[in-house]
N, C-alpha and C. Protein backbone atom coordinates (compact mmCIF):
# COMPACT_ATOMS: atom_id res chain seq x y z
N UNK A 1 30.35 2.65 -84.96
CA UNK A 1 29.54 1.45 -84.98
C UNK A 1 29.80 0.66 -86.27
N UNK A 2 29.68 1.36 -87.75
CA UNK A 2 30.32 0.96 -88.69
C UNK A 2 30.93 0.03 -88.51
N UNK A 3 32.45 1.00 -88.15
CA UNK A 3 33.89 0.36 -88.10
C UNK A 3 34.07 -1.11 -87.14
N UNK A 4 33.04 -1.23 -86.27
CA UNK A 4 33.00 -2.47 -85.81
C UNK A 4 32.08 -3.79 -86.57
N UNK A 5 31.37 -3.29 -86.82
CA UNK A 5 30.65 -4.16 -88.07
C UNK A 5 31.60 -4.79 -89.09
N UNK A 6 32.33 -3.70 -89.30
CA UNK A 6 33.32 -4.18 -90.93
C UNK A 6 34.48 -5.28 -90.28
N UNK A 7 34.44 -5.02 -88.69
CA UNK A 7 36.04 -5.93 -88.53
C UNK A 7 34.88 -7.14 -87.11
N UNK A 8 33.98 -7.49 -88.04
CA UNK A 8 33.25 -8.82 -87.71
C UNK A 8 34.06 -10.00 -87.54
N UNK A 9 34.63 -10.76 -87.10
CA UNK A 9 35.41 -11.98 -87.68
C UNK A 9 34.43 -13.55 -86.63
N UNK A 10 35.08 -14.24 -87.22
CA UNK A 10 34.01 -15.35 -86.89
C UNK A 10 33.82 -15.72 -85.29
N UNK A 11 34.73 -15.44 -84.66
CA UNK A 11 34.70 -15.96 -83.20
C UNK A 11 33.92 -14.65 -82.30
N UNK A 12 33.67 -13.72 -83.23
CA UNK A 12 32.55 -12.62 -81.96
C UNK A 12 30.88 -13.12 -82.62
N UNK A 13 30.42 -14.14 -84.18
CA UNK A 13 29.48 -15.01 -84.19
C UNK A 13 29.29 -15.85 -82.76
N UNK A 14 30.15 -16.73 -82.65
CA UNK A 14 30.67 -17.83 -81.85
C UNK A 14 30.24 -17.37 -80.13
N UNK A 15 30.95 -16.25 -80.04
CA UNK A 15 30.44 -15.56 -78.61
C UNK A 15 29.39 -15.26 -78.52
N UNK A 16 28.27 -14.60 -79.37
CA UNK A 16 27.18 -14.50 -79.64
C UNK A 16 26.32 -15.77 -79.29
N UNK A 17 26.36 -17.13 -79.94
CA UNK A 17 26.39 -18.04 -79.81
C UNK A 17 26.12 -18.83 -78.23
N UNK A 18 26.84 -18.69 -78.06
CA UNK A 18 26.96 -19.36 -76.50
C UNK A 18 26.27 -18.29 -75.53
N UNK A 19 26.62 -17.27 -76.08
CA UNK A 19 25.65 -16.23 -75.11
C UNK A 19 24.12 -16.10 -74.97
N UNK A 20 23.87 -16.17 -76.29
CA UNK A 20 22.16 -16.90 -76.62
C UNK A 20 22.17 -18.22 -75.68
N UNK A 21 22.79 -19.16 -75.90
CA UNK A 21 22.92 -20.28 -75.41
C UNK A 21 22.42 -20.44 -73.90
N UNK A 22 23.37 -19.10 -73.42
CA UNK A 22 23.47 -19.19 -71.37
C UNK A 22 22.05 -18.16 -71.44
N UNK A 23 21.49 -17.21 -72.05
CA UNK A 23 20.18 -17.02 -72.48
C UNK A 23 19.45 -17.55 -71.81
N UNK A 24 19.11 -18.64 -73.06
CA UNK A 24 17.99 -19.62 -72.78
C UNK A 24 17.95 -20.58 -71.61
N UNK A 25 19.26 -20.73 -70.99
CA UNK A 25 19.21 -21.58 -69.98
C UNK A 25 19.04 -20.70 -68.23
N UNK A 26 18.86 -19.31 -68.87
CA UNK A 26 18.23 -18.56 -67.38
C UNK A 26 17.35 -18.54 -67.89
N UNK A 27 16.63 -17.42 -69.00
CA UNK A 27 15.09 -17.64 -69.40
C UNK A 27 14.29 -18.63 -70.41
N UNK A 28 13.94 -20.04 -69.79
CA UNK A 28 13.72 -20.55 -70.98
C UNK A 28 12.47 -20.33 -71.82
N UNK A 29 12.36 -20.67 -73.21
CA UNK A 29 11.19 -20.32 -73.80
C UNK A 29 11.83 -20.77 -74.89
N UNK A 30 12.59 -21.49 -75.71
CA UNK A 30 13.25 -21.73 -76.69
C UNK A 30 12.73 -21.01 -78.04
N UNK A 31 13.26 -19.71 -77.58
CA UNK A 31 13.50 -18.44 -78.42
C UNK A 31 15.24 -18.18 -78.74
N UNK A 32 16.15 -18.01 -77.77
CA UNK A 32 17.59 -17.66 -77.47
C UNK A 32 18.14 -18.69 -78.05
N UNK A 33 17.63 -20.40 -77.88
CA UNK A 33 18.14 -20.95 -78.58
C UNK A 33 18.43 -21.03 -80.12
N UNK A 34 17.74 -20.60 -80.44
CA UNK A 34 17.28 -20.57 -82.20
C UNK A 34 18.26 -19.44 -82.74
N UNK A 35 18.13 -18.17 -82.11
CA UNK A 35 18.76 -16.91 -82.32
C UNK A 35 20.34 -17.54 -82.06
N UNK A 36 20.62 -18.55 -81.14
CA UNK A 36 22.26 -18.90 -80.85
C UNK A 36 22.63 -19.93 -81.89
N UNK A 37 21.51 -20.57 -82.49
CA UNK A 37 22.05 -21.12 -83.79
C UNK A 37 21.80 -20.66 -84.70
N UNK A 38 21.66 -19.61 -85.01
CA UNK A 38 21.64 -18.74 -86.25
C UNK A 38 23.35 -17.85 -86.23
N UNK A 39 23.59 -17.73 -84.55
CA UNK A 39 24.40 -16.78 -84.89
C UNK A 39 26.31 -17.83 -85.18
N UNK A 40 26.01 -19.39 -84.59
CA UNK A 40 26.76 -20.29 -84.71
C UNK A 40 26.87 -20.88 -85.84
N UNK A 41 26.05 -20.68 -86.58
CA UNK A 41 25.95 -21.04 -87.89
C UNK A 41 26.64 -19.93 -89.14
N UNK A 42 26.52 -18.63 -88.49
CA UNK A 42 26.89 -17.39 -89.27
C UNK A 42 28.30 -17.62 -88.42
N UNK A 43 28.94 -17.71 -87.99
CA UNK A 43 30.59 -18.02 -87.74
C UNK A 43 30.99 -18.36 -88.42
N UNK A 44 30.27 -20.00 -88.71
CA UNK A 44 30.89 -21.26 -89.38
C UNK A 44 31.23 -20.92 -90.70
N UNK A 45 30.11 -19.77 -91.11
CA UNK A 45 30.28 -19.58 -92.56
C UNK A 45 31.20 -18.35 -92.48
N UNK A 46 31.48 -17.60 -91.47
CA UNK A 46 32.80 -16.52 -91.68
C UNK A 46 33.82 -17.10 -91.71
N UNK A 47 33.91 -18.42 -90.71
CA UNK A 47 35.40 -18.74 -90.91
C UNK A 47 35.48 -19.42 -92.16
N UNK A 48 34.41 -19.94 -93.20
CA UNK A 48 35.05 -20.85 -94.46
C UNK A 48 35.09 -19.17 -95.72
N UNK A 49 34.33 -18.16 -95.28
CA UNK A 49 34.37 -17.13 -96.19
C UNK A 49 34.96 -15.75 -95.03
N UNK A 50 36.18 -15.76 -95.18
CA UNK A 50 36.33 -14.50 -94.05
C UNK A 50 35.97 -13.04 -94.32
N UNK A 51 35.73 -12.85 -95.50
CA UNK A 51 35.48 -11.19 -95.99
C UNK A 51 34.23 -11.27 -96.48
N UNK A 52 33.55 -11.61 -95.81
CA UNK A 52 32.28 -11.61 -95.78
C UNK A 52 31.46 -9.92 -95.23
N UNK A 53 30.90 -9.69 -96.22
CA UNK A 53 30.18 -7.78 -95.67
C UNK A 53 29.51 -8.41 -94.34
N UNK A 54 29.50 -7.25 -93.48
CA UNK A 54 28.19 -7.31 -92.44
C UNK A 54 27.26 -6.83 -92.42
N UNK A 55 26.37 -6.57 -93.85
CA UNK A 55 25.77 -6.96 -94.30
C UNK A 55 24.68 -8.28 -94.19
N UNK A 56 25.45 -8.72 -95.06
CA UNK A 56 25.52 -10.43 -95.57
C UNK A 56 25.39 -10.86 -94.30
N UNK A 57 26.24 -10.75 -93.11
CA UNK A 57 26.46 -11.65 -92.17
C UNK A 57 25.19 -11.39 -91.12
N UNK A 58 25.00 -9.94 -91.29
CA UNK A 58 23.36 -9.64 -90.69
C UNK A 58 22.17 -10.18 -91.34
N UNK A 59 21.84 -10.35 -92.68
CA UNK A 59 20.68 -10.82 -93.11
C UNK A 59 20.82 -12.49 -92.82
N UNK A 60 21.91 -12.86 -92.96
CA UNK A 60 22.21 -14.45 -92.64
C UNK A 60 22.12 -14.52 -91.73
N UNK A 61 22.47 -14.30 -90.46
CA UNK A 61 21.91 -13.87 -88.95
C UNK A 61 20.41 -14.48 -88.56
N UNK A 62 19.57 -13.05 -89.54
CA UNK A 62 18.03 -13.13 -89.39
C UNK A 62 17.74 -14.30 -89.77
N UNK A 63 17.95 -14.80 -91.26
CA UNK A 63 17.45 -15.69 -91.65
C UNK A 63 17.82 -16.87 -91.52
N UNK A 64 18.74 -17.48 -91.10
CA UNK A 64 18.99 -18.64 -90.38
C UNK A 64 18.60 -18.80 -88.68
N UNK A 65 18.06 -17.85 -88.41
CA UNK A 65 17.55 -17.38 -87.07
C UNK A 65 16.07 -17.92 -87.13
N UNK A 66 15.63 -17.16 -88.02
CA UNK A 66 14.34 -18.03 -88.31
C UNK A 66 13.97 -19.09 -88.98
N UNK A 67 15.03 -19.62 -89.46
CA UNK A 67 14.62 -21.02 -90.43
C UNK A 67 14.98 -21.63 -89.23
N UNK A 68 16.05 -21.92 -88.25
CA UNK A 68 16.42 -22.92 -87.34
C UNK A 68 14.86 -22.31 -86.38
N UNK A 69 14.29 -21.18 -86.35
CA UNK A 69 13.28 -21.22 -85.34
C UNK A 69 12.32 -22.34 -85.81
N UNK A 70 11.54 -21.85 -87.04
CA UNK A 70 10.88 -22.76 -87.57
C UNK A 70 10.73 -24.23 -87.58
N UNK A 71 12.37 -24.58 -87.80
CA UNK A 71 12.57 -25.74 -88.11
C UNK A 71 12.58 -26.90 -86.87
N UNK A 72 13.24 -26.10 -86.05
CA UNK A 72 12.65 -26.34 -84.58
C UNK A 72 11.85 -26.79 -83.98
N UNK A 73 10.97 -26.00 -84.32
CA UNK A 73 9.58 -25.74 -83.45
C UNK A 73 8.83 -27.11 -84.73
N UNK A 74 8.73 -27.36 -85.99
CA UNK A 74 8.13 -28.23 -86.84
C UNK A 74 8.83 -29.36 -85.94
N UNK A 75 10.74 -29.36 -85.86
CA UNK A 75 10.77 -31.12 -85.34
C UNK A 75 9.92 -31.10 -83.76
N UNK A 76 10.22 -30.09 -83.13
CA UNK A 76 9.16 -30.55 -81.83
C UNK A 76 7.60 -31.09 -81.99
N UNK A 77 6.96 -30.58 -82.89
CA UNK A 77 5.96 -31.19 -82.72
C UNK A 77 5.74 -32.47 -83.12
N UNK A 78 6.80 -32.24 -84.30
CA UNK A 78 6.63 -33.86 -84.80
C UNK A 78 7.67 -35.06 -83.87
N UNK A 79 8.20 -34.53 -82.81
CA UNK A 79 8.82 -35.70 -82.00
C UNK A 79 8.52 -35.11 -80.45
N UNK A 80 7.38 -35.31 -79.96
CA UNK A 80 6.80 -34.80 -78.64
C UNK A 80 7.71 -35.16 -78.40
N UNK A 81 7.84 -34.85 -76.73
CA UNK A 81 8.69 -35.40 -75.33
C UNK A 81 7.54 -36.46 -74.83
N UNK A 82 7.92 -37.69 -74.15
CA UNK A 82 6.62 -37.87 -73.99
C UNK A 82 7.26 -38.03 -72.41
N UNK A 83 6.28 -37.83 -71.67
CA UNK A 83 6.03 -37.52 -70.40
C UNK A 83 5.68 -38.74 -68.94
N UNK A 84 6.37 -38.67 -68.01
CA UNK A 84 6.30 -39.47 -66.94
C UNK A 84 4.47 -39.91 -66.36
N UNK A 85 4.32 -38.00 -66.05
CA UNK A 85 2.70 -37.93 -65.86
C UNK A 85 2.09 -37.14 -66.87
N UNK A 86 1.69 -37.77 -68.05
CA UNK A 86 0.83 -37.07 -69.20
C UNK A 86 -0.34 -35.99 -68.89
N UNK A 87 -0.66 -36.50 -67.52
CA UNK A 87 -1.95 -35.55 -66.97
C UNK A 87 -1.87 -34.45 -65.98
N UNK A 88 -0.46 -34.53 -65.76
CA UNK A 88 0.10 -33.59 -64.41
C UNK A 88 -1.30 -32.34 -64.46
N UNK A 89 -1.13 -31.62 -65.36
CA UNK A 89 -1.58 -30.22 -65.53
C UNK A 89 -2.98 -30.36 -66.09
N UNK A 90 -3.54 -31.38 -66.10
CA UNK A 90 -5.00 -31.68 -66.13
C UNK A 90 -5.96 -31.87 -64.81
N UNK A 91 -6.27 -31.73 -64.12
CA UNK A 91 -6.66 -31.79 -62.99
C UNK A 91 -8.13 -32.90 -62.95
N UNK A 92 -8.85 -32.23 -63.91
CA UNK A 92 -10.41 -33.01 -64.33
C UNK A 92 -9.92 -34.47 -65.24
N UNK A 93 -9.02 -34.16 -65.87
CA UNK A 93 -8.68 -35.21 -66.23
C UNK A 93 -8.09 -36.85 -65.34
N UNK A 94 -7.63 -36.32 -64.07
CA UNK A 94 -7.04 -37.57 -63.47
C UNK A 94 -8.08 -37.88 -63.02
N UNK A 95 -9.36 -37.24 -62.76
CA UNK A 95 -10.40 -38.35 -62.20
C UNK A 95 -11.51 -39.10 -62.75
N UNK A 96 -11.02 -38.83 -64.37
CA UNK A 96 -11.61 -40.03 -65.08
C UNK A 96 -11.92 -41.25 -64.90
N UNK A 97 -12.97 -42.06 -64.34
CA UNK A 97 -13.04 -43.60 -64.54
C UNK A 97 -13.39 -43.89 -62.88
N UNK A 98 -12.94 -42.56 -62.12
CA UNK A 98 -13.49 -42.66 -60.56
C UNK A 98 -14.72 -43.09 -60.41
N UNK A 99 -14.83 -43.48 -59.21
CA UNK A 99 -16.36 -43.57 -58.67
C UNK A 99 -16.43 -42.65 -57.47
N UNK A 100 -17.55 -41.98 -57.00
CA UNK A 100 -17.45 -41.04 -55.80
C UNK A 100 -19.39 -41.51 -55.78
N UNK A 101 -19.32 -41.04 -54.75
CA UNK A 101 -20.73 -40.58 -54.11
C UNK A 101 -21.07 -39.36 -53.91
N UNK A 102 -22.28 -39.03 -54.29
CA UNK A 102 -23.19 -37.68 -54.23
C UNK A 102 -23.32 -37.23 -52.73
N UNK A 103 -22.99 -35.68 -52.54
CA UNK A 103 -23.00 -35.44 -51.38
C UNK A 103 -24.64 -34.24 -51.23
N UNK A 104 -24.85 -33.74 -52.43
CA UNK A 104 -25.70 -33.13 -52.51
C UNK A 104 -26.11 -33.63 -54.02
N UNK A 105 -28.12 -32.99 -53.89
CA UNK A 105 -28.05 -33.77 -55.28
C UNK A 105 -27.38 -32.87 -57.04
N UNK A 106 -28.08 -33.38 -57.98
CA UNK A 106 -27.44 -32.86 -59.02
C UNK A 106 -29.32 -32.34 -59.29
N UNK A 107 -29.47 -31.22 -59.42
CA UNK A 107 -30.73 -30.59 -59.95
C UNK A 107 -30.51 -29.67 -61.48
N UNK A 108 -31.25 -30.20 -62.49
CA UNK A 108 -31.37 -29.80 -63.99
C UNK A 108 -29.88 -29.42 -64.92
N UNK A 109 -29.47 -30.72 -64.40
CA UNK A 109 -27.78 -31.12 -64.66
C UNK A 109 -26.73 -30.78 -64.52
N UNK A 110 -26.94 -29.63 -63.36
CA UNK A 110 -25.95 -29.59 -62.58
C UNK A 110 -25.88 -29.48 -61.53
N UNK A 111 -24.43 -29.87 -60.64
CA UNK A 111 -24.35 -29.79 -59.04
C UNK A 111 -22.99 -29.33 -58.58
N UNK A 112 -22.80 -30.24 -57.47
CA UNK A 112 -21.30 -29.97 -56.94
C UNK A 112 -20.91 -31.16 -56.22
N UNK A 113 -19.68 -31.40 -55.78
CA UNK A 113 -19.06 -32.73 -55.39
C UNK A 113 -17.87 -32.53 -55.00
N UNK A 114 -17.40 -33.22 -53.53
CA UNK A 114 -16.06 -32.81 -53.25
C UNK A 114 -15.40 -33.79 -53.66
N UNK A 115 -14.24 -33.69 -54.18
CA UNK A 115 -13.25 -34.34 -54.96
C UNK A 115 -11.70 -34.28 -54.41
N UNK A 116 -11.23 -34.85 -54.14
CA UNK A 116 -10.05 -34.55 -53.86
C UNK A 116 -9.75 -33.62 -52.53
N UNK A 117 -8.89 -32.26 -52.86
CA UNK A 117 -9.08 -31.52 -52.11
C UNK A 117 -9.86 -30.14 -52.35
N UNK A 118 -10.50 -30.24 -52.68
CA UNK A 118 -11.83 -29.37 -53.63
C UNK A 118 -13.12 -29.76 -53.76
N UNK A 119 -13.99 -28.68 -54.17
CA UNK A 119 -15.33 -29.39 -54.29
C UNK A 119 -15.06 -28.84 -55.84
N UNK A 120 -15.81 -29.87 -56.79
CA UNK A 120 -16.12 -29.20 -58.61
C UNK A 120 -17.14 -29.10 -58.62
N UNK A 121 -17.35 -28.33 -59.38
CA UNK A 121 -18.75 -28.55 -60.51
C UNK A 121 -18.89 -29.70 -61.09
N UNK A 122 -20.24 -30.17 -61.05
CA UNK A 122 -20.60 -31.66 -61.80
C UNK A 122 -21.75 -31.70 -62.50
N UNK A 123 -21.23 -32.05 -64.30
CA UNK A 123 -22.40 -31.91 -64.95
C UNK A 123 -22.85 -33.24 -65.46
N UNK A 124 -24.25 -34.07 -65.57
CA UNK A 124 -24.83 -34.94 -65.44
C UNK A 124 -25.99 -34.54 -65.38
N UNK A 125 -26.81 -36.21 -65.54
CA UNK A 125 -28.61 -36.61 -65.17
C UNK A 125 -28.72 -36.04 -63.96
N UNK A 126 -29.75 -35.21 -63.94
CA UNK A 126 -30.75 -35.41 -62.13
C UNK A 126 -30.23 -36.75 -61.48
N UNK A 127 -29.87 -35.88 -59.97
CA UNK A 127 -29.87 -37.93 -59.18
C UNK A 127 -29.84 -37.43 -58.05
N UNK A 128 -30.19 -37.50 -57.04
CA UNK A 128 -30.55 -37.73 -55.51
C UNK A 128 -29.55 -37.83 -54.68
N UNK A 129 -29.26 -36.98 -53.99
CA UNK A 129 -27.68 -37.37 -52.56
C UNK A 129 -27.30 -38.75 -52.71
N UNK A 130 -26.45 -39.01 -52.50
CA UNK A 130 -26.41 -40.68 -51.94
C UNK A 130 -26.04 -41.60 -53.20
N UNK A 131 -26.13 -40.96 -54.34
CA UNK A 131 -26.26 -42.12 -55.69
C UNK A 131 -24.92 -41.66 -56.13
N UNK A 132 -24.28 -43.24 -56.36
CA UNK A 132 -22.91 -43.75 -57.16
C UNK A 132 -22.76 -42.99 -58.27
N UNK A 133 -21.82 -42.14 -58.45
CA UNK A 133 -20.70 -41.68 -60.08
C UNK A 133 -20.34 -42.05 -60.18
N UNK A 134 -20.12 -42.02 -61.77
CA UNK A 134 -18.82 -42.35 -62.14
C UNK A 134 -18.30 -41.52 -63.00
N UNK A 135 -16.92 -40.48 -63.01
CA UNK A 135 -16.67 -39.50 -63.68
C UNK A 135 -16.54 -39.69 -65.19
N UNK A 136 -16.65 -39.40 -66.19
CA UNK A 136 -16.67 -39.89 -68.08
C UNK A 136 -15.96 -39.20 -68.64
N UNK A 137 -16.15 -37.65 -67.79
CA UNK A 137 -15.02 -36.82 -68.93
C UNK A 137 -14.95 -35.78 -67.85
N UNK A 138 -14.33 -34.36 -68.26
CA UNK A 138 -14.17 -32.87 -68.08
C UNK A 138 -14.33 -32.07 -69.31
N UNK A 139 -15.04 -30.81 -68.53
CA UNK A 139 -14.93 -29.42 -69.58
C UNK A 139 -14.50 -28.64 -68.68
N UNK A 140 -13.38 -27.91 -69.27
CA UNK A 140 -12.80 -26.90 -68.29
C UNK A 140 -12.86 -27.22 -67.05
N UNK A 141 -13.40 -26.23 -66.01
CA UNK A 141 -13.40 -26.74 -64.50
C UNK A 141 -14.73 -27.67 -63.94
N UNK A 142 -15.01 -28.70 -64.71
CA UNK A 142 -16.20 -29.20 -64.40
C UNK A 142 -16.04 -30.58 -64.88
N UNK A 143 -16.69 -31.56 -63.93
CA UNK A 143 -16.12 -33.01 -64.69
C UNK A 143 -18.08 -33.20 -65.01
N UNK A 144 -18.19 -34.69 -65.95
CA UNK A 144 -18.99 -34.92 -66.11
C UNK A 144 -19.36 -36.20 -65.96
N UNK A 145 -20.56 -36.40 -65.67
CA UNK A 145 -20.57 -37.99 -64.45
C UNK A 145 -21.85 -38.69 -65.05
N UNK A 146 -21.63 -39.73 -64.56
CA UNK A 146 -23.17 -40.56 -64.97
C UNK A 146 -23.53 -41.74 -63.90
N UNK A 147 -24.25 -41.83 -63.78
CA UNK A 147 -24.46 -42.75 -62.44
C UNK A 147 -24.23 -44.35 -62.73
N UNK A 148 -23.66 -44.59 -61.56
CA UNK A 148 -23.36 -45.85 -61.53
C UNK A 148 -24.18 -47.09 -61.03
N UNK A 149 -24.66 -48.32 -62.04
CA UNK A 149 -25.52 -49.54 -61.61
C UNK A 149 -24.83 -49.88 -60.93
N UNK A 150 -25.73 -49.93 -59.68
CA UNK A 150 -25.30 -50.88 -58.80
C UNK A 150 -25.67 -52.76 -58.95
């Protein structure tokens, strides 16, 4: 195992590399990526230093493994993706600003209401079958409503 360590040379980095690479593109989670630029980065520097210990080329490995993780993960947050449907995966959220009608009433501020293809939970004032919502917000699986002047 040694003896393969010591005869490291830059293009089995490089394979490493791309192999992380095809990685991440079966399991993604942009983990493999980070680890494939750590190990593309540790090439670059075997081929400008070729007798480099493996050692050296292992701790440089780790630690450019995790600085590109880091560094990563800091530019993602600071440059979202921004998104076609912002609310896809919000559900309570797309029916913000709706109006619906009470199918049953709302008793000591809470009830239920079919929505969509579902009935929710609905939290709000007391109000009587029959009386106008209008949805204001969500908590978790529950939107929250307030009645609407007619």
């Amino acid at each position: 195992m040694v003896s393969f360590l010591d005869s490291l040379v830059f293009w089995h980095w490089w394979i490493l590399a791309i192999a992380m690479v095809i990685l991440e593109t079966l399991a993604p989670g942009m983990i493999f990526l980070w680890l494939g630029l750590g190990a593309a980065a540790v090439g670059a520097v075997l081929l400008a230093v070729p007798g480099l210990d493996w050692n050296l080329q292992l701790v440089g490995f780790a630690c450019l493994s995790v600085i590109s993780g880091f560094g990563g993960r800091l530019w993602l947050k600071r440059h979202p993706q921004e998104s076609a449907n912002p609310l896809l995966n919000q559900r309570g959220a797309q029916y913000i600003g709706q109006t619906f009608t009470l199918d049953s009433p709302i008793t000591n501020g809470t009830g239920k209401m079919p929505v969509g293809d579902g009935e929710w939970k609905i939290n709000g004032p007391d109000m009587p079958a029959g009386s106008r919502v209008k949805v204001v917000g969500s908590k978790g699986a529950s939107l929250v409503i307030k009645k609407v002047n007619d």
